[in-house]
N, C-alpha and C. Protein backbone atom coordinates (compact mmCIF):
# COMPACT_ATOMS: atom_id res chain seq x y z
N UNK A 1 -85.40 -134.14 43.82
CA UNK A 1 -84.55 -134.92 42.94
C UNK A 1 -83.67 -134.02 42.07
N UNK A 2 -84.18 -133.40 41.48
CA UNK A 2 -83.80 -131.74 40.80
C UNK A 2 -82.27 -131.78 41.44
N UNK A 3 -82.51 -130.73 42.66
CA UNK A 3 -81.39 -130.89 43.51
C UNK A 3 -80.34 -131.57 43.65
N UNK A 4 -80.68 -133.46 43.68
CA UNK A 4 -79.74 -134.27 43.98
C UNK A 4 -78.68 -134.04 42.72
N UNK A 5 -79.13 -134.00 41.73
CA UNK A 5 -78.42 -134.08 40.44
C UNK A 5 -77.99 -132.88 39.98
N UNK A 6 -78.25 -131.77 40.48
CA UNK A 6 -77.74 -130.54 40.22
C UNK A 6 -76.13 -130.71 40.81
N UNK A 7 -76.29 -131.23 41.99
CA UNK A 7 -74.86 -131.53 42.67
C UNK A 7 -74.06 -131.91 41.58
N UNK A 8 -73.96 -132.62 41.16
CA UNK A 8 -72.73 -133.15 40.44
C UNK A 8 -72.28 -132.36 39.06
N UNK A 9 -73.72 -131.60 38.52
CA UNK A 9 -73.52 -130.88 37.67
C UNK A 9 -72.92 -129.62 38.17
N UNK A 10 -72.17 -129.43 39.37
CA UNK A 10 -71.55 -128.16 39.53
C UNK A 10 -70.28 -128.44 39.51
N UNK A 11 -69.89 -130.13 38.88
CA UNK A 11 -68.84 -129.90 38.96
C UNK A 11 -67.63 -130.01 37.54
N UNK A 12 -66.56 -130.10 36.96
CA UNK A 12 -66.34 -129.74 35.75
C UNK A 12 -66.80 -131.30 34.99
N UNK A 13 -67.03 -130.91 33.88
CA UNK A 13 -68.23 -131.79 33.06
C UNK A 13 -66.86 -133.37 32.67
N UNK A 14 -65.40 -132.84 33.06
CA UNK A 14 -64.81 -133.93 32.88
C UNK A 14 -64.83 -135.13 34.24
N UNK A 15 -65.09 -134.83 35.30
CA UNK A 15 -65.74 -135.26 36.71
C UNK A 15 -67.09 -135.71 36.05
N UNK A 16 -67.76 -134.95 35.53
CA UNK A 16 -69.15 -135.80 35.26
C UNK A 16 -69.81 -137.09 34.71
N UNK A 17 -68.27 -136.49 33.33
CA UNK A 17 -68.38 -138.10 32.42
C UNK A 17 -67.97 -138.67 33.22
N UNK A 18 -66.52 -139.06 34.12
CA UNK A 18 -66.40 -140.07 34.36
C UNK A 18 -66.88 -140.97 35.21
N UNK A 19 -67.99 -140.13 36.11
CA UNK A 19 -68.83 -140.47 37.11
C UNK A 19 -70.08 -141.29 36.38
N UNK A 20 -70.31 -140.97 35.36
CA UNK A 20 -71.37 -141.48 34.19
C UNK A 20 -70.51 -142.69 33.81
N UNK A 21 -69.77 -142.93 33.44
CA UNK A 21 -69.01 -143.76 32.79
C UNK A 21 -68.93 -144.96 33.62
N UNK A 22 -68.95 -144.55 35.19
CA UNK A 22 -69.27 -145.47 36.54
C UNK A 22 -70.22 -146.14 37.06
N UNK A 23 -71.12 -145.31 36.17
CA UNK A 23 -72.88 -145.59 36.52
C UNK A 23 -73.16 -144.87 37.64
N UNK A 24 -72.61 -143.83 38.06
CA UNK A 24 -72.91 -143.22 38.90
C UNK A 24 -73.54 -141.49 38.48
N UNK A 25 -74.86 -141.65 37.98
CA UNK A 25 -76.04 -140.53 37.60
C UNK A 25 -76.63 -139.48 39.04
N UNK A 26 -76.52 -140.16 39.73
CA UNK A 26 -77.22 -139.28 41.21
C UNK A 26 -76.36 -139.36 42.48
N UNK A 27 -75.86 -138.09 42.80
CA UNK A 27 -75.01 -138.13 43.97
C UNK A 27 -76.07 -138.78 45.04
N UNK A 28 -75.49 -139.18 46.46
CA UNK A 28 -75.83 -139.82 47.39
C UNK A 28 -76.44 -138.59 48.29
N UNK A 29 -77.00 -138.54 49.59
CA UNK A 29 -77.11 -137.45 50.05
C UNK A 29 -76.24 -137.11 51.04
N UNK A 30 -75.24 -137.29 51.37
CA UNK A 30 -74.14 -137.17 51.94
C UNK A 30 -72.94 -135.96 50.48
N UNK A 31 -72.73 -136.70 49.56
CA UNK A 31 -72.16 -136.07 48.39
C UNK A 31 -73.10 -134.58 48.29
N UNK A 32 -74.59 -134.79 47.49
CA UNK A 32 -75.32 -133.63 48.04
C UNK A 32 -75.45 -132.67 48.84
N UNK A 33 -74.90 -132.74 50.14
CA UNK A 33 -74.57 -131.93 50.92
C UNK A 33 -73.08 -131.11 51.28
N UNK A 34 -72.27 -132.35 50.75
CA UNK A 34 -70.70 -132.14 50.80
C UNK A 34 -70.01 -131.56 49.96
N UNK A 35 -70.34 -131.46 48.63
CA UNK A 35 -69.45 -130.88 47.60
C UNK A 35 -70.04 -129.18 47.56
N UNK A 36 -70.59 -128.86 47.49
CA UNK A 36 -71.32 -127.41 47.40
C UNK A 36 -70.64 -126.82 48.22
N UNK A 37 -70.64 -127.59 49.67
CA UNK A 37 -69.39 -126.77 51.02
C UNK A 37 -68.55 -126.70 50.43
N UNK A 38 -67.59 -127.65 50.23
CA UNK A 38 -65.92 -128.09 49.53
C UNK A 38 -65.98 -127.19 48.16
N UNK A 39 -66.70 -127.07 47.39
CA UNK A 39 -66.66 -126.03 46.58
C UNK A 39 -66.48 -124.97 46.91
N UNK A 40 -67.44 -124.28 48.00
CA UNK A 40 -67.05 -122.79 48.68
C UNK A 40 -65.72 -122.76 49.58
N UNK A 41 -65.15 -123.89 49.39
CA UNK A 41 -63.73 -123.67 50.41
C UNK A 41 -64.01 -123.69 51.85
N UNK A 42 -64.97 -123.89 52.28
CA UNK A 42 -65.60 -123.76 53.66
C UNK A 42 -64.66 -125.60 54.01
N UNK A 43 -64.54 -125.60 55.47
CA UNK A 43 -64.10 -126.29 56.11
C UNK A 43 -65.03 -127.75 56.79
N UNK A 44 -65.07 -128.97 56.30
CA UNK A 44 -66.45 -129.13 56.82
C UNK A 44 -66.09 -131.04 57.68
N UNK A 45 -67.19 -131.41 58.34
CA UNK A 45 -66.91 -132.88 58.69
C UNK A 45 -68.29 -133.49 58.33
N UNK A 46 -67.89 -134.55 57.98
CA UNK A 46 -68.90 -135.45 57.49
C UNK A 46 -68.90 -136.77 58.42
N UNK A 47 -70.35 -137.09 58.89
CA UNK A 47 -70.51 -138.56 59.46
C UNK A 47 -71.26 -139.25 58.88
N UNK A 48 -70.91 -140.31 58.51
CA UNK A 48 -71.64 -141.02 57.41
C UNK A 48 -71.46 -142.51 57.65
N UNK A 49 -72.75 -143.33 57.47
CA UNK A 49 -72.17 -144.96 56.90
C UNK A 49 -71.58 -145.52 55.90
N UNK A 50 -70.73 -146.16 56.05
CA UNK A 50 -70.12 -146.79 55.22
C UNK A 50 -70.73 -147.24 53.92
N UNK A 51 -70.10 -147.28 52.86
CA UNK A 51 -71.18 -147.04 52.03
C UNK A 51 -71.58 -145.94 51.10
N UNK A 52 -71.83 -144.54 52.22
CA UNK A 52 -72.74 -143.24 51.38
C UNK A 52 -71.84 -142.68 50.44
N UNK A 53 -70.42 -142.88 50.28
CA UNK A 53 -69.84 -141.96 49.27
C UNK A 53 -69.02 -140.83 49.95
N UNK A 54 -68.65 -140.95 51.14
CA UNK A 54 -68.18 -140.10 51.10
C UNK A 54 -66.58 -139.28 50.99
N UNK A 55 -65.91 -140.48 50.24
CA UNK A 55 -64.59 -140.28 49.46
C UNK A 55 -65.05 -139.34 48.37
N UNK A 56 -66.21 -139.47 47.60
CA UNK A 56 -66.32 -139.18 46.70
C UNK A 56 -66.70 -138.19 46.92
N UNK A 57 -67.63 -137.46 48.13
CA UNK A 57 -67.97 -136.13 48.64
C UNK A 57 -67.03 -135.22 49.09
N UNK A 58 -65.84 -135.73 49.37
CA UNK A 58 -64.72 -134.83 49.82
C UNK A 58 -63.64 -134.72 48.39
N UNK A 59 -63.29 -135.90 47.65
CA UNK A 59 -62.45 -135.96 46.74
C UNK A 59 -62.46 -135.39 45.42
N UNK A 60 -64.11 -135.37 45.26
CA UNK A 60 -64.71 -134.50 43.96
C UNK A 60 -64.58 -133.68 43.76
N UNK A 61 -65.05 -132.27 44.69
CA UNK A 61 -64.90 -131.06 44.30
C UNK A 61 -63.31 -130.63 44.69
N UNK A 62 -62.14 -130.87 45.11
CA UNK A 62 -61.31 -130.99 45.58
C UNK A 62 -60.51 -131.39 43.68
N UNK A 63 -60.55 -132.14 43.01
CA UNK A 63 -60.26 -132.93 42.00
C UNK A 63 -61.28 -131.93 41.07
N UNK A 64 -61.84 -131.16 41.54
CA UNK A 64 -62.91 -129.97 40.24
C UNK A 64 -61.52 -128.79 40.42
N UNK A 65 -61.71 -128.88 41.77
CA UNK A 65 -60.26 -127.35 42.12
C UNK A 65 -58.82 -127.60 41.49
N UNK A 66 -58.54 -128.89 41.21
CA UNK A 66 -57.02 -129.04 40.61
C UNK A 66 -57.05 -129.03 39.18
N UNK A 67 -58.59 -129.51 38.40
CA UNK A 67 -58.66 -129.77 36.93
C UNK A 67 -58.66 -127.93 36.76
N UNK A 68 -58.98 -126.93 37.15
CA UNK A 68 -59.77 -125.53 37.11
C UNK A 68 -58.76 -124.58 37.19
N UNK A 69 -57.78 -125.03 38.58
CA UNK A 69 -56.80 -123.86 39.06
C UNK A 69 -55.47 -124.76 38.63
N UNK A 70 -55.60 -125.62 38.68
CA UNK A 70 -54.10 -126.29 38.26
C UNK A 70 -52.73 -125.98 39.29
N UNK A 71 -53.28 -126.02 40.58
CA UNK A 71 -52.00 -125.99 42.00
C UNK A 71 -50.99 -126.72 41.53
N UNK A 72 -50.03 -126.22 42.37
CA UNK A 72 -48.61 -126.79 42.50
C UNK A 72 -48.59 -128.05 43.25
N UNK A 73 -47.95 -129.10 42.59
CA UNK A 73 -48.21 -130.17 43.64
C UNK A 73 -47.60 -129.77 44.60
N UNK A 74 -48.07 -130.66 46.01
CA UNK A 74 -48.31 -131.42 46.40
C UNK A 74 -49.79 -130.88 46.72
N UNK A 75 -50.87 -131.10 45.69
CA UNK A 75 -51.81 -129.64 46.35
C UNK A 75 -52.82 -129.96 47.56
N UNK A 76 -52.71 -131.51 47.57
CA UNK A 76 -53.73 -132.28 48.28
C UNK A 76 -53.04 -133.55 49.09
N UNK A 77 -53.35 -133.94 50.61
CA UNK A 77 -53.30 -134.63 51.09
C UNK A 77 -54.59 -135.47 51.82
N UNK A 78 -54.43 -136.68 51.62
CA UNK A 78 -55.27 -137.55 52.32
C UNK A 78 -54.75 -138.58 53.07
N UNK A 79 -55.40 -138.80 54.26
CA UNK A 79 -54.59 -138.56 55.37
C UNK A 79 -55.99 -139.86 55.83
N UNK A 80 -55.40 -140.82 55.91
CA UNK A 80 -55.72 -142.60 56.60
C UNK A 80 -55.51 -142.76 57.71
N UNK A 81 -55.85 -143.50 58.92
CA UNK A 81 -55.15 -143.89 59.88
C UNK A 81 -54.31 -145.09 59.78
N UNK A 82 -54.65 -145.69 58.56
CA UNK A 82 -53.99 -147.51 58.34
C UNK A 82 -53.38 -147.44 56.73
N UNK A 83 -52.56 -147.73 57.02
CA UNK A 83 -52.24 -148.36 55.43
C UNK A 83 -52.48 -149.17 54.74
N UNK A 84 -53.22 -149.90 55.49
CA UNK A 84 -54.35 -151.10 54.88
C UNK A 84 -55.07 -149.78 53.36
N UNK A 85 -55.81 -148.91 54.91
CA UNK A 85 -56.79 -148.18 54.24
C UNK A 85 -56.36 -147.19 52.94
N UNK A 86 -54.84 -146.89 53.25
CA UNK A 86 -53.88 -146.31 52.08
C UNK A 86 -54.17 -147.17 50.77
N UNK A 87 -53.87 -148.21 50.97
CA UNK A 87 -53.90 -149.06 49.92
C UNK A 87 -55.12 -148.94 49.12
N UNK A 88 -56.35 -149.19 49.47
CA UNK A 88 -57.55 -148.91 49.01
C UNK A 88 -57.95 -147.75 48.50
N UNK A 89 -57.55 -146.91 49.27
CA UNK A 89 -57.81 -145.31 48.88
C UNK A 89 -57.03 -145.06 47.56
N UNK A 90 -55.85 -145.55 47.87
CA UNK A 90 -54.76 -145.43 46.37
C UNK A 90 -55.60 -146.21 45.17
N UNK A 91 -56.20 -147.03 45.00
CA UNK A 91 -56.23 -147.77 43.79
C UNK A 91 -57.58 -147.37 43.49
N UNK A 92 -58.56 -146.45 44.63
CA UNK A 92 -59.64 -146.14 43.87
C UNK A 92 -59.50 -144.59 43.35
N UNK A 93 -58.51 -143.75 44.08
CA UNK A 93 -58.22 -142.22 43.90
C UNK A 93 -57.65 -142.50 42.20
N UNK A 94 -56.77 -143.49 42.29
CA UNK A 94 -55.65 -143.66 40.78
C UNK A 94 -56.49 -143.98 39.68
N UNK A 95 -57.50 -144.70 39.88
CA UNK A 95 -58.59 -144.71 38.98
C UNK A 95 -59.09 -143.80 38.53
N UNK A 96 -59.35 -143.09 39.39
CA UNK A 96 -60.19 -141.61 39.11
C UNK A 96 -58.89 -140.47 38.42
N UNK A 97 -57.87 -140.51 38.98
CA UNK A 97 -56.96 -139.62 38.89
C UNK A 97 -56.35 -140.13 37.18
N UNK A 98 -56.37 -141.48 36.74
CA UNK A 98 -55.79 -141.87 35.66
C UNK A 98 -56.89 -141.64 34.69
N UNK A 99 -58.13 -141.24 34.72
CA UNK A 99 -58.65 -140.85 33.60
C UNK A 99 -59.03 -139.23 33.88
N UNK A 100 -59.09 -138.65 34.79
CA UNK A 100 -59.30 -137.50 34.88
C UNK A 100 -57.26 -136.55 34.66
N UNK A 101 -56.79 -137.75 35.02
CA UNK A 101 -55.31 -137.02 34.78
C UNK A 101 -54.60 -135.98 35.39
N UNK A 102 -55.09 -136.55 36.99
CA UNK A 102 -54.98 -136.11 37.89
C UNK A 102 -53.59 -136.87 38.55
N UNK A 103 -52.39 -136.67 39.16
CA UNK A 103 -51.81 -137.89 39.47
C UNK A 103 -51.84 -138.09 40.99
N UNK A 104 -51.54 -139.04 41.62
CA UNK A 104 -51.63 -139.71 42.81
C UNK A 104 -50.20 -140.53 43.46
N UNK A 105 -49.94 -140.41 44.40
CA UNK A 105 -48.96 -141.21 44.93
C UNK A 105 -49.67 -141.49 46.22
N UNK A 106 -48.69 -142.58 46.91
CA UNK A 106 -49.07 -142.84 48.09
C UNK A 106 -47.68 -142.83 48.89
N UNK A 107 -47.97 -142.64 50.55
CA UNK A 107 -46.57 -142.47 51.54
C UNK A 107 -46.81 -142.82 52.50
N UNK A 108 -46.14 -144.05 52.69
CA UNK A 108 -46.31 -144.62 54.25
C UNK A 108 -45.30 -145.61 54.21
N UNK A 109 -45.05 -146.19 55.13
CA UNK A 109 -43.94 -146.69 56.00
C UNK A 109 -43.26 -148.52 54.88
N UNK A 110 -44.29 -148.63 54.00
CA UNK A 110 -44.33 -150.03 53.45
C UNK A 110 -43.65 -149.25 51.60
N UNK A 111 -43.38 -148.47 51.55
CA UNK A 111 -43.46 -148.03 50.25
C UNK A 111 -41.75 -148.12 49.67
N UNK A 112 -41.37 -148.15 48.46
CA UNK A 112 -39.66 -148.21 48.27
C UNK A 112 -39.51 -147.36 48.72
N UNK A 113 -37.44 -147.23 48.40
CA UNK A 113 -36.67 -145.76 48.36
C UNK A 113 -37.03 -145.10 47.12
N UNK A 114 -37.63 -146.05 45.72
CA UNK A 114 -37.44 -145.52 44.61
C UNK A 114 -38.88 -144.42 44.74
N UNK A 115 -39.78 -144.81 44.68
CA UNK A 115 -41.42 -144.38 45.26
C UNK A 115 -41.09 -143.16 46.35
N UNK A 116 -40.13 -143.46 47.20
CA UNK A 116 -39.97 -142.11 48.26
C UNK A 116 -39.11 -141.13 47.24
N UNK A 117 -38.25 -141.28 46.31
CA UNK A 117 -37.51 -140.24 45.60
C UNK A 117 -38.02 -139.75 44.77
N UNK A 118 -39.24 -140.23 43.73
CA UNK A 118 -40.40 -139.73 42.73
C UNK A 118 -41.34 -139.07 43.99
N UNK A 119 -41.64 -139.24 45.09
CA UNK A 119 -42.73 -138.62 45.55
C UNK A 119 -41.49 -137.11 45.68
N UNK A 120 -40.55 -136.59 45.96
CA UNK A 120 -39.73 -135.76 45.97
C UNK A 120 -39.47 -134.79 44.98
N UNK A 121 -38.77 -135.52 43.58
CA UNK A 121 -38.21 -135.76 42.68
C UNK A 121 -39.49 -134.97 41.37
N UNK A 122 -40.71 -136.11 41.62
CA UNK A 122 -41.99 -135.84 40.73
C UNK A 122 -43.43 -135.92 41.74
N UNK A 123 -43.36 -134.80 42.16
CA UNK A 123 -44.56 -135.04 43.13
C UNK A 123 -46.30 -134.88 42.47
N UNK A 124 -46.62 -135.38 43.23
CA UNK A 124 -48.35 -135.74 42.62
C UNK A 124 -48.93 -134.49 43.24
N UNK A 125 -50.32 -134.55 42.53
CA UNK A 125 -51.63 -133.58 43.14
C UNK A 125 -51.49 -133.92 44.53
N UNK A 126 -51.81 -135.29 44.38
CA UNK A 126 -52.35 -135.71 45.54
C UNK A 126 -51.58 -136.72 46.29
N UNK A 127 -51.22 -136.56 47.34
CA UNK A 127 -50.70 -138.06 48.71
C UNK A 127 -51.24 -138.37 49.48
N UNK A 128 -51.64 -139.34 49.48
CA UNK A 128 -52.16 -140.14 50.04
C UNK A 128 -50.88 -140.69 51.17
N UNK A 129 -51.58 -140.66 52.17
CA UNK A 129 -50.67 -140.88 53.62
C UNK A 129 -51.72 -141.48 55.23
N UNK A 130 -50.24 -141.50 56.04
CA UNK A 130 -50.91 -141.85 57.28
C UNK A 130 -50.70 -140.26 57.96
N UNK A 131 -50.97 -140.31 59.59
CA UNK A 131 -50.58 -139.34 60.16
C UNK A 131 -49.24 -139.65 60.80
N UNK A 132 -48.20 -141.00 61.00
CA UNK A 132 -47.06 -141.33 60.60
C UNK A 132 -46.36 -140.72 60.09
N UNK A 133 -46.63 -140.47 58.43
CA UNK A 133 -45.91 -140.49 57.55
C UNK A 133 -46.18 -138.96 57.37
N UNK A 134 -47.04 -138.35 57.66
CA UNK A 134 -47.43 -136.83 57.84
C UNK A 134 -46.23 -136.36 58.73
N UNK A 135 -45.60 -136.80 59.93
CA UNK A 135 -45.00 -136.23 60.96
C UNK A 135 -43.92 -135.94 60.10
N UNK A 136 -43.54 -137.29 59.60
CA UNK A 136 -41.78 -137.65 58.64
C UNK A 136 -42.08 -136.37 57.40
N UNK A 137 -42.90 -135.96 57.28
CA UNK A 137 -43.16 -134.97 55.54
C UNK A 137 -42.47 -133.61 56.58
N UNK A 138 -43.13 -133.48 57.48
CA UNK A 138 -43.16 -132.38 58.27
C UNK A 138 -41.67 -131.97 58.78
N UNK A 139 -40.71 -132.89 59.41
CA UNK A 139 -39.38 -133.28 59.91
C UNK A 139 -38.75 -133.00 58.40
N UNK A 140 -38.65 -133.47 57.29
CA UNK A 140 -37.50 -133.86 56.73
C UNK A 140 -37.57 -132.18 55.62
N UNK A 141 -36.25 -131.66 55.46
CA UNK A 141 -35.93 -130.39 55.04
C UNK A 141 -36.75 -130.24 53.55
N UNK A 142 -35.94 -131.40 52.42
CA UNK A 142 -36.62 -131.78 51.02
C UNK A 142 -38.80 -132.24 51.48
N UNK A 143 -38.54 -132.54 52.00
CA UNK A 143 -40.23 -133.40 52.18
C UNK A 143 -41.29 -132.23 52.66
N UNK A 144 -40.53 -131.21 53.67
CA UNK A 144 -41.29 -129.87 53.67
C UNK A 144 -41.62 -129.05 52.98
N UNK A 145 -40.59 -129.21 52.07
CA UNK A 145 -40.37 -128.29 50.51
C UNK A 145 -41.62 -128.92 49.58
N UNK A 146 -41.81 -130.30 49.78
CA UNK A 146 -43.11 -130.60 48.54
C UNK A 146 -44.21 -130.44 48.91
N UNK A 147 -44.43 -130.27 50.47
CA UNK A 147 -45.79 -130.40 51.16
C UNK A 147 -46.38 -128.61 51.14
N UNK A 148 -44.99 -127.46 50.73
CA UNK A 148 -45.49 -126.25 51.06
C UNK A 148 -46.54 -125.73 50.07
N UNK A 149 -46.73 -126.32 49.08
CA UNK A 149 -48.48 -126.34 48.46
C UNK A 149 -49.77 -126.56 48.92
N UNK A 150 -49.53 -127.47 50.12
CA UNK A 150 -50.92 -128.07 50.35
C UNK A 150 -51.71 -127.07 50.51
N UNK A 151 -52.95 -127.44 49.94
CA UNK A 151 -54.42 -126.22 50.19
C UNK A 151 -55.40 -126.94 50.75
N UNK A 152 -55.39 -128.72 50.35
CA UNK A 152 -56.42 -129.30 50.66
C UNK A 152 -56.13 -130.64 51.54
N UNK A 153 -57.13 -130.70 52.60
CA UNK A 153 -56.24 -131.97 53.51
C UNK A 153 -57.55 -132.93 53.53
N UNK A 154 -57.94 -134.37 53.36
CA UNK A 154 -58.86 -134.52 53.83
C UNK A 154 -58.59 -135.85 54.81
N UNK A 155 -59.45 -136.28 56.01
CA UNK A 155 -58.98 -136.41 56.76
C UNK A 155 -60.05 -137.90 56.74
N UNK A 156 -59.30 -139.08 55.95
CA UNK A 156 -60.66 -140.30 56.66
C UNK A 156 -60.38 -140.84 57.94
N UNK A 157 -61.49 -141.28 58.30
CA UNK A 157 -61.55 -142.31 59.23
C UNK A 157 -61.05 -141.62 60.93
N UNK A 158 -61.13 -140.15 61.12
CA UNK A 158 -60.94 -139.20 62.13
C UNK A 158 -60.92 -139.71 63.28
N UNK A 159 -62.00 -140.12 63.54
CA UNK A 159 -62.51 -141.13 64.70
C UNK A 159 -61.27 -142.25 65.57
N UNK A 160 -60.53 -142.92 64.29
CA UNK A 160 -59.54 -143.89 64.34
C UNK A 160 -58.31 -143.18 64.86
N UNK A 161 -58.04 -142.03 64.26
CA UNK A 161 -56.92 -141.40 64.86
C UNK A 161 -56.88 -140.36 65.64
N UNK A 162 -57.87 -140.06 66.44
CA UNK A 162 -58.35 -139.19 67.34
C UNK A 162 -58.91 -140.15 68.67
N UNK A 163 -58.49 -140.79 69.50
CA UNK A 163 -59.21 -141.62 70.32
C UNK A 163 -57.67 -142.04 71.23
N UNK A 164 -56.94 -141.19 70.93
CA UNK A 164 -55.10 -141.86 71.82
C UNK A 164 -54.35 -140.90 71.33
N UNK A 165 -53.46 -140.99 71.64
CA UNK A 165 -52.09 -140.38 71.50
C UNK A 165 -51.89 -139.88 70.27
N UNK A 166 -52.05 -140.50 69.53
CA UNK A 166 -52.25 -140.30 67.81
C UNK A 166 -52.58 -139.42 67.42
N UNK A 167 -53.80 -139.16 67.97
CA UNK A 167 -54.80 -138.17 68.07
C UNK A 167 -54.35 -136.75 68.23
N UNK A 168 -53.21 -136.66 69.52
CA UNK A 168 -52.32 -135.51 69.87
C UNK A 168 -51.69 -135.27 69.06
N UNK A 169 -50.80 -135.86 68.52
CA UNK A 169 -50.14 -136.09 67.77
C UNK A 169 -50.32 -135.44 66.49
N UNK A 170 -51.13 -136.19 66.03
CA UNK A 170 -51.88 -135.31 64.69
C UNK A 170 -52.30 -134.11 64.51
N UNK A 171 -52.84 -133.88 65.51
CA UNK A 171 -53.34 -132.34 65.94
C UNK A 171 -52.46 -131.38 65.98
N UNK A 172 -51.36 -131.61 66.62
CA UNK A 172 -50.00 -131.20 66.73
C UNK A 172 -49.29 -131.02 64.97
N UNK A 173 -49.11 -132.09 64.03
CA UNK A 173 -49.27 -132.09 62.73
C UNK A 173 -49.79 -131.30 61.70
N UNK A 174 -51.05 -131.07 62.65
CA UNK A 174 -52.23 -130.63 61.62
C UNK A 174 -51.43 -129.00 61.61
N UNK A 175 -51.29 -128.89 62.62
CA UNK A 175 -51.44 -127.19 63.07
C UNK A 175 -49.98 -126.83 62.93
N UNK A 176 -48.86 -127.59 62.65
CA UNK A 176 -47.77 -127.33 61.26
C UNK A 176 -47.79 -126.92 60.36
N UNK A 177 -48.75 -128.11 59.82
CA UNK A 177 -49.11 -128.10 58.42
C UNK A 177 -49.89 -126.81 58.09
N UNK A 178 -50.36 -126.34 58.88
CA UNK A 178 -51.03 -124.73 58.62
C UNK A 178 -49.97 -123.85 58.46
């Protein structure tokens, strides 16, 4: 038990309160295992049920590295197969990001011109995206220019966009984006 809760205490004590503030006292064991990697910068995949936390195992120590080192945006991408799932991801990341003061945007195909010129204009820590909207960051001259920060990519729902063409696709993306 020791252990479980040591996890979270490695990470900066402003992540802690607000995880307290959530009612959330004991990482999951998925989180337990995940942030300690993501802390060492090590590269890692997680399979998990729905459920275990594991936005919060990839997004935490990731959100410890931006409160600590303070990157250039765009420093982080998260990377959906659906924009359904964009949507969701956005309003629970912005939560976290609006009291930790972290900022967040989102980029995909449903979003304004005004929202595409602030993601440019005033770019966030973090974007939240498809692998779509990853290709278009990659293509456009200004949109390459905000993405040449990224350090951190995390990748939900893998499975979904790895199973077709998409899959190529992305891969192809990914290894740009390097």
């Amino acid at each position: 038990m020791k252990q479980l809760q040591s996890t979270f205490e490695i990470l900066d004590e402003r992540i802690v309160a607000m995880l307290r503030n959530r009612g959330m006292e004991t990482p999951t064991d998925p989180q337990s295992k995940l942030i300690p990697l993501v802390m060492e910068n090590r590269n890692v995949l997680l399979l998990s049920p729905t459920g275990s936390g594991k936005t919060e195992a990839a997004i935490l120590p990731i959100f410890d590295k931006i409160l600590k080192e303070q990157p250039a945006p765009i420093s982080t991408l998260f990377i959906t197969p659906l924009r359904a799932l964009n949507r969701d991801m956005l309003y629970r990341l912005l939560s976290y990001g609006k009291e930790l003061g972290i900022r967040i945007q989102v980029r995909h195909s449903d979003i304004s011109n005004a929202d595409r010129r602030r993601i440019v204009t005033h770019p966030a820590d973090v974007l939240i995206t498809t692998p779509e909207s990853l290709q278009i960051l990659l293509n456009g001259r200004r949109l390459r220019e905000i993405i040449k920060n990224v350090r951190y990519v995390v990748v939900d729902e893998l499975h979904e966009t790895a199973q077709n063409e998409r899959g190529s696709q992305f891969s192809i993306a990914l290894e740009r984006l390097k």
